[in-house]
C-alpha atoms as a PDB file:
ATOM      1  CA  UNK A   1      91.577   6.851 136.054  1.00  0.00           C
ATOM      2  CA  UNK A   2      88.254   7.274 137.131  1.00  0.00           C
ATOM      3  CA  UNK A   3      86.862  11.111 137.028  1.00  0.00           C
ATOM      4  CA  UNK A   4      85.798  11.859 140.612  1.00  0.00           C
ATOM      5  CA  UNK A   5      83.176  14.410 141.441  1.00  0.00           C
ATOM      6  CA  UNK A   6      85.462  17.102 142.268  1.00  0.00           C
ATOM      7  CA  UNK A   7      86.500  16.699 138.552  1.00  0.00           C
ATOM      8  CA  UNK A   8      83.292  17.288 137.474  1.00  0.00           C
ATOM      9  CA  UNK A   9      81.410  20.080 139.354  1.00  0.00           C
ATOM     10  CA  UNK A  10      83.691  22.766 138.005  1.00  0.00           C
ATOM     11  CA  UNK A  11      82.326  21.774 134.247  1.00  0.00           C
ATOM     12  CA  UNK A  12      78.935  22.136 135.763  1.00  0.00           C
ATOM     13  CA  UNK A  13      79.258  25.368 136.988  1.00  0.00           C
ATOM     14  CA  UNK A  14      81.052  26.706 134.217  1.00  0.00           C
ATOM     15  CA  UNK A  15      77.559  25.092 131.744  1.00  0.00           C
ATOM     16  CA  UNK A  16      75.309  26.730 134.370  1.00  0.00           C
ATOM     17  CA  UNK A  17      76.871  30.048 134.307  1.00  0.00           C
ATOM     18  CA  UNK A  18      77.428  30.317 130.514  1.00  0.00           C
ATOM     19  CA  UNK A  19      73.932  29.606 130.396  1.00  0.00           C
ATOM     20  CA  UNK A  20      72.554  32.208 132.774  1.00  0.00           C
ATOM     21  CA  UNK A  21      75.266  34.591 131.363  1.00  0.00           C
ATOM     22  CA  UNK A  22      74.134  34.070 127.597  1.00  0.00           C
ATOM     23  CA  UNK A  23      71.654  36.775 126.649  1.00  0.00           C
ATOM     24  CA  UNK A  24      68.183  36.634 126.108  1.00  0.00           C
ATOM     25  CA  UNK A  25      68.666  37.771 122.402  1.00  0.00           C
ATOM     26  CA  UNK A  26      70.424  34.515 121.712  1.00  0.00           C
ATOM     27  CA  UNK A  27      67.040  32.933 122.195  1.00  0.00           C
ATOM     28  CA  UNK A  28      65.239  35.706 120.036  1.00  0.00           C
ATOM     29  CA  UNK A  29      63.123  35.182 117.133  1.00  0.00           C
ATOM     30  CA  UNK A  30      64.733  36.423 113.896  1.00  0.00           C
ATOM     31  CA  UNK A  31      64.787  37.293 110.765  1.00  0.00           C
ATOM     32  CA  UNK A  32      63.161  33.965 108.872  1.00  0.00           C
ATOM     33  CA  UNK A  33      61.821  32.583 112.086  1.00  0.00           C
ATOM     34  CA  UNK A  34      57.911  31.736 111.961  1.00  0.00           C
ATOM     35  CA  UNK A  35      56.115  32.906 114.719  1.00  0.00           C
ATOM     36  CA  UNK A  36      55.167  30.374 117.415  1.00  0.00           C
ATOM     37  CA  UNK A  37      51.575  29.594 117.812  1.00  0.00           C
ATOM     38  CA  UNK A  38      51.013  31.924 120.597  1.00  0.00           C
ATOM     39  CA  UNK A  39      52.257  34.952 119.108  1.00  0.00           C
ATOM     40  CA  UNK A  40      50.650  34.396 115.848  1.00  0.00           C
ATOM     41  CA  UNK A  41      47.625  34.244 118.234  1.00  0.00           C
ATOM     42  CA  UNK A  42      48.763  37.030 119.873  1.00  0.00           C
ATOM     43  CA  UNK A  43      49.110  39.390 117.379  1.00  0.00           C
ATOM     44  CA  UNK A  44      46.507  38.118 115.140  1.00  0.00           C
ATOM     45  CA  UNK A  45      47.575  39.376 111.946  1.00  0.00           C
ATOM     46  CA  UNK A  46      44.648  39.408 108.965  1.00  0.00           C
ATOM     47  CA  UNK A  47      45.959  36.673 106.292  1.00  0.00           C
ATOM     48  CA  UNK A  48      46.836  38.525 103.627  1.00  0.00           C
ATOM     49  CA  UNK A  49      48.130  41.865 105.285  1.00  0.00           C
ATOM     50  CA  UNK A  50      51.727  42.449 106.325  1.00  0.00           C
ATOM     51  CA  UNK A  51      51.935  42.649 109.703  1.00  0.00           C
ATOM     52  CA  UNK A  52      54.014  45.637 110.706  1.00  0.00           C
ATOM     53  CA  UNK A  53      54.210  45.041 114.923  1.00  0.00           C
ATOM     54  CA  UNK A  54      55.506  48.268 116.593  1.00  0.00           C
ATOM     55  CA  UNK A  55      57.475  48.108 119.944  1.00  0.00           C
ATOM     56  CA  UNK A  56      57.395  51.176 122.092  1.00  0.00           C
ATOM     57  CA  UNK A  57      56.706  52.676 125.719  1.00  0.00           C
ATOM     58  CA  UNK A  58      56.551  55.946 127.278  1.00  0.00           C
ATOM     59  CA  UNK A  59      59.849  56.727 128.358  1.00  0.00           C
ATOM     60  CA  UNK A  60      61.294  56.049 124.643  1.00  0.00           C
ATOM     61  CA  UNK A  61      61.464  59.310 123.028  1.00  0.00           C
ATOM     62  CA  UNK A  62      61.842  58.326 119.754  1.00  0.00           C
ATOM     63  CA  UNK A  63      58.645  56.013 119.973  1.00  0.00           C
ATOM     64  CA  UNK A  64      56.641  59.028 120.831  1.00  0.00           C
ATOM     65  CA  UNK A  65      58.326  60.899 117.747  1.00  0.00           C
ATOM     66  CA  UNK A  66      57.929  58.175 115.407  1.00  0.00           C
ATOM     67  CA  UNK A  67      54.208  57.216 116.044  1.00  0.00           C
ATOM     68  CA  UNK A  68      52.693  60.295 114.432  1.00  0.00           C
ATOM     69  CA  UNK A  69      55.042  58.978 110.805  1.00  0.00           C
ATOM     70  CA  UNK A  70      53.125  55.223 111.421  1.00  0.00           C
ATOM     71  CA  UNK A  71      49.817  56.673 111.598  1.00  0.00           C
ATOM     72  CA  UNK A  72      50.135  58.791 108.892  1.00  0.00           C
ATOM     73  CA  UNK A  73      51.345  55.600 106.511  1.00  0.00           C
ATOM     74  CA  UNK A  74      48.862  54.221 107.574  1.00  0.00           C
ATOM     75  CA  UNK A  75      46.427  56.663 106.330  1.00  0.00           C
ATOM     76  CA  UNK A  76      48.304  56.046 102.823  1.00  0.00           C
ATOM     77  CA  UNK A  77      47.436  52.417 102.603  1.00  0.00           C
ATOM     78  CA  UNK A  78      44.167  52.635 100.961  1.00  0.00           C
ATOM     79  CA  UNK A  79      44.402  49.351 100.209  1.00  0.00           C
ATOM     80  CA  UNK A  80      45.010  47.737 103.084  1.00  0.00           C
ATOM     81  CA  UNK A  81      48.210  45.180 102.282  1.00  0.00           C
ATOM     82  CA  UNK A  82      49.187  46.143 105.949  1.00  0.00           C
ATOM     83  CA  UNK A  83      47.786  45.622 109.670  1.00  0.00           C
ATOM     84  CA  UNK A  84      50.003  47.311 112.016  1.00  0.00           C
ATOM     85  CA  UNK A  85      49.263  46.388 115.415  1.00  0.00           C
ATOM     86  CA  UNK A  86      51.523  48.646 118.421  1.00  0.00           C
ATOM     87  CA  UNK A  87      53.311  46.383 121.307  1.00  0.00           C
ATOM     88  CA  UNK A  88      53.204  48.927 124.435  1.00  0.00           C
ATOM     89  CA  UNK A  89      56.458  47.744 126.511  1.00  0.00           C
ATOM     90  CA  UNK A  90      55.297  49.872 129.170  1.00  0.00           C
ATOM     91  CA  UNK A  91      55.592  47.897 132.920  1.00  0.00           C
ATOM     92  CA  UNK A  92      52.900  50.431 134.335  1.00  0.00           C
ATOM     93  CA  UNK A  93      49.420  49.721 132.602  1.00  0.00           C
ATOM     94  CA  UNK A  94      48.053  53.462 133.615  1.00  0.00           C
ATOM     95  CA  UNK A  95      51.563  54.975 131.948  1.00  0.00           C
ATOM     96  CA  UNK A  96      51.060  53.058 128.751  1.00  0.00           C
ATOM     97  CA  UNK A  97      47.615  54.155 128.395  1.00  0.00           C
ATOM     98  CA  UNK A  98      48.060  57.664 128.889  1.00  0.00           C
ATOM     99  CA  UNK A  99      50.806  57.686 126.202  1.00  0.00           C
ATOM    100  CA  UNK A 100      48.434  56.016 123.628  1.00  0.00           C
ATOM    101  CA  UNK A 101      46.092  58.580 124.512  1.00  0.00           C
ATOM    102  CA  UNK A 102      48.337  61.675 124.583  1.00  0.00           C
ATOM    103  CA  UNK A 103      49.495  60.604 121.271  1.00  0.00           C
ATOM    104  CA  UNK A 104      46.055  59.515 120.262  1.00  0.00           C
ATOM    105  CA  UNK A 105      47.170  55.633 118.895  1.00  0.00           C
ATOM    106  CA  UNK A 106      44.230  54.737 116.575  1.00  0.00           C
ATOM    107  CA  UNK A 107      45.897  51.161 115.618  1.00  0.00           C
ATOM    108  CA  UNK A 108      45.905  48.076 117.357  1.00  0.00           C
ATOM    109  CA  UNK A 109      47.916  47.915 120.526  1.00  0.00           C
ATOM    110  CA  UNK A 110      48.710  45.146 122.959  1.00  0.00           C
ATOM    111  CA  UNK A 111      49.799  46.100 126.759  1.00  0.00           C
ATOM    112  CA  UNK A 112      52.397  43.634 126.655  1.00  0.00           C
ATOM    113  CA  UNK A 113      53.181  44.642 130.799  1.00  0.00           C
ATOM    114  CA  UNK A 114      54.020  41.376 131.695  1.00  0.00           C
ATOM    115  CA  UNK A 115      57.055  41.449 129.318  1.00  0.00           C
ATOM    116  CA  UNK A 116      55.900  38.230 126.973  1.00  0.00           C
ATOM    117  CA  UNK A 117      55.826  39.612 123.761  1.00  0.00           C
ATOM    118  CA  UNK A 118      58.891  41.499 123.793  1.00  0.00           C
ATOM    119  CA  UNK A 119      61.181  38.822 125.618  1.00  0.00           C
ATOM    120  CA  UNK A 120      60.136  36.745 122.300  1.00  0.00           C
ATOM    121  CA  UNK A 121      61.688  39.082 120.003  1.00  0.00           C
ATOM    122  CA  UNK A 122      64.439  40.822 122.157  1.00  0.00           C
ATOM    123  CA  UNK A 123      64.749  43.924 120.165  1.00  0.00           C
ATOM    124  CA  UNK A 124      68.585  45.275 121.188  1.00  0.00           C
ATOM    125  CA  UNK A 125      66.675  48.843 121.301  1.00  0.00           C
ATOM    126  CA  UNK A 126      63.972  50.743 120.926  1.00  0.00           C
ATOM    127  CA  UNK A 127      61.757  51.879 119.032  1.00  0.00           C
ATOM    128  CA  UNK A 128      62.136  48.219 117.121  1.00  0.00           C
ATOM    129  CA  UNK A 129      59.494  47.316 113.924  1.00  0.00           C
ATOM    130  CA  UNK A 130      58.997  43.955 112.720  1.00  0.00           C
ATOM    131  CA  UNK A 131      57.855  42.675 109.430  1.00  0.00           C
ATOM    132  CA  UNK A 132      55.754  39.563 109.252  1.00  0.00           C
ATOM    133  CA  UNK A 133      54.146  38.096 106.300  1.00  0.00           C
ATOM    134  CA  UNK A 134      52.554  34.684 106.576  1.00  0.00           C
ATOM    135  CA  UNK A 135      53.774  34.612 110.217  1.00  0.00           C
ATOM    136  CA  UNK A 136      56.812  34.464 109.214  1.00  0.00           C
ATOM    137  CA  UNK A 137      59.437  37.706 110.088  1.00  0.00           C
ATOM    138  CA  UNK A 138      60.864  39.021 106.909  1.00  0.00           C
ATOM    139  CA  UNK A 139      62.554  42.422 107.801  1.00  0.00           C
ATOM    140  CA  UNK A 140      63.363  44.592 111.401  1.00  0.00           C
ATOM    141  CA  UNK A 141      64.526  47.556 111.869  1.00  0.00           C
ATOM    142  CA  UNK A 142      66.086  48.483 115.223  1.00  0.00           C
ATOM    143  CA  UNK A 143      66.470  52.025 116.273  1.00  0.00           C
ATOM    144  CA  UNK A 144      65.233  55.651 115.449  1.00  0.00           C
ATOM    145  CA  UNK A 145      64.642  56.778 112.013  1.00  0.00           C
ATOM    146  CA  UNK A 146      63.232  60.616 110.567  1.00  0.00           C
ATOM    147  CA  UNK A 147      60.092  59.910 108.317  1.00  0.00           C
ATOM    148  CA  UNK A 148      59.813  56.382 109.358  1.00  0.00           C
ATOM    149  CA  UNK A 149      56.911  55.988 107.866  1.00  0.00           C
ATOM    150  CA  UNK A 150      59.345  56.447 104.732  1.00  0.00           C
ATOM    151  CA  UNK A 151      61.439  53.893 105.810  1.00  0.00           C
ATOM    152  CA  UNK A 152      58.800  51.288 105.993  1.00  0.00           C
ATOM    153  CA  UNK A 153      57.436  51.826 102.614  1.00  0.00           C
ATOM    154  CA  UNK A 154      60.213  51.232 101.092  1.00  0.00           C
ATOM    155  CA  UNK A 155      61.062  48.442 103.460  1.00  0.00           C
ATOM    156  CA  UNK A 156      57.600  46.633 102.307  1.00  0.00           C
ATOM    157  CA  UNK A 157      58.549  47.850  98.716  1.00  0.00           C
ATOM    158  CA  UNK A 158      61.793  45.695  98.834  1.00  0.00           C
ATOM    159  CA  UNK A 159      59.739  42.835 100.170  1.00  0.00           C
ATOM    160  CA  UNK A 160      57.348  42.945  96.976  1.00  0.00           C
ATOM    161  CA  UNK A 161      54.562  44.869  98.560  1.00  0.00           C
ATOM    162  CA  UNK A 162      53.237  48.094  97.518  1.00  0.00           C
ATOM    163  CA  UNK A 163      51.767  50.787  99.160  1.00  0.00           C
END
């Protein structure tokens, strides 16, 4: 017998809405990805340097705690094995800059208002750090963390780089 249409258009459906249900971190780049040719662009990370890219915005708490531990490290690295570069998730341009100000960012940031960046990686929260060497991501951490600046140093440590 012969499948007729009516057979059919369920299946559809069900593809379509499995696909519109699936979320966005199923399409998210990952831990061993390489970056795509636009983000390396993008974030423009020196060769050589690990590229530590920080997500955060003005309403996440913990971002605003956590950014006076990055610049601090960052201070530390005398030698300069890393770039970090700050991706402000902020949907308002005029929010995001006042909360670079207020906490007086002195690295690299991109407005990322239109969403781009971040819909790449997905992060499940916030703040979310992402370790790229050769544009390719080697290590994330998602979530809050005291002393992050810590944290990533011995992050990069495991990863063969030292501080």
């Amino acid at each position: 017998m012969k499948p007729s249409i009516f057979n059919v258009i369920p299946s559809a459906i069900l593809l379509v809405l499995l696909f519109l249900l699936t979320p966005s971190t199923a399409f998210a780049v990952e831990v061993g990805d390489t970056l795509s040719e636009d983000l390396q662009k993008q974030l423009n990370i020196p060769k050589g340097q690990v590229g530590v890219v920080d997500f955060f915005a003005s309403w996440c708490l913990s971002c605003a705690k956590e950014i006076p531990d990055i610049k601090k490290m960052i201070k530390q690295d005398s030698q300069q094995k890393m770039y970090v570069i700050g991706i402000d998730v902020d949907e308002e341009l005029d929010e995001g800059i006042a909360f670079q100000k207020e906490l007086a960012i002195d690295f690299p940031v991109i407005n990322d208002v239109e969403q781009t960046i971040i819909s790449e990686f997905s992060p499940i929260a916030m703040p979310a750090l992402y370790y790229i060497i050769d544009n390719k991501i080697v290590g994330k951490h998602i979530g809050a963390v005291p002393n992050i600046d810590e944290k990533i140093i011995n992050d990069l440590q495991k990863l063969g780089v030292e501080i």
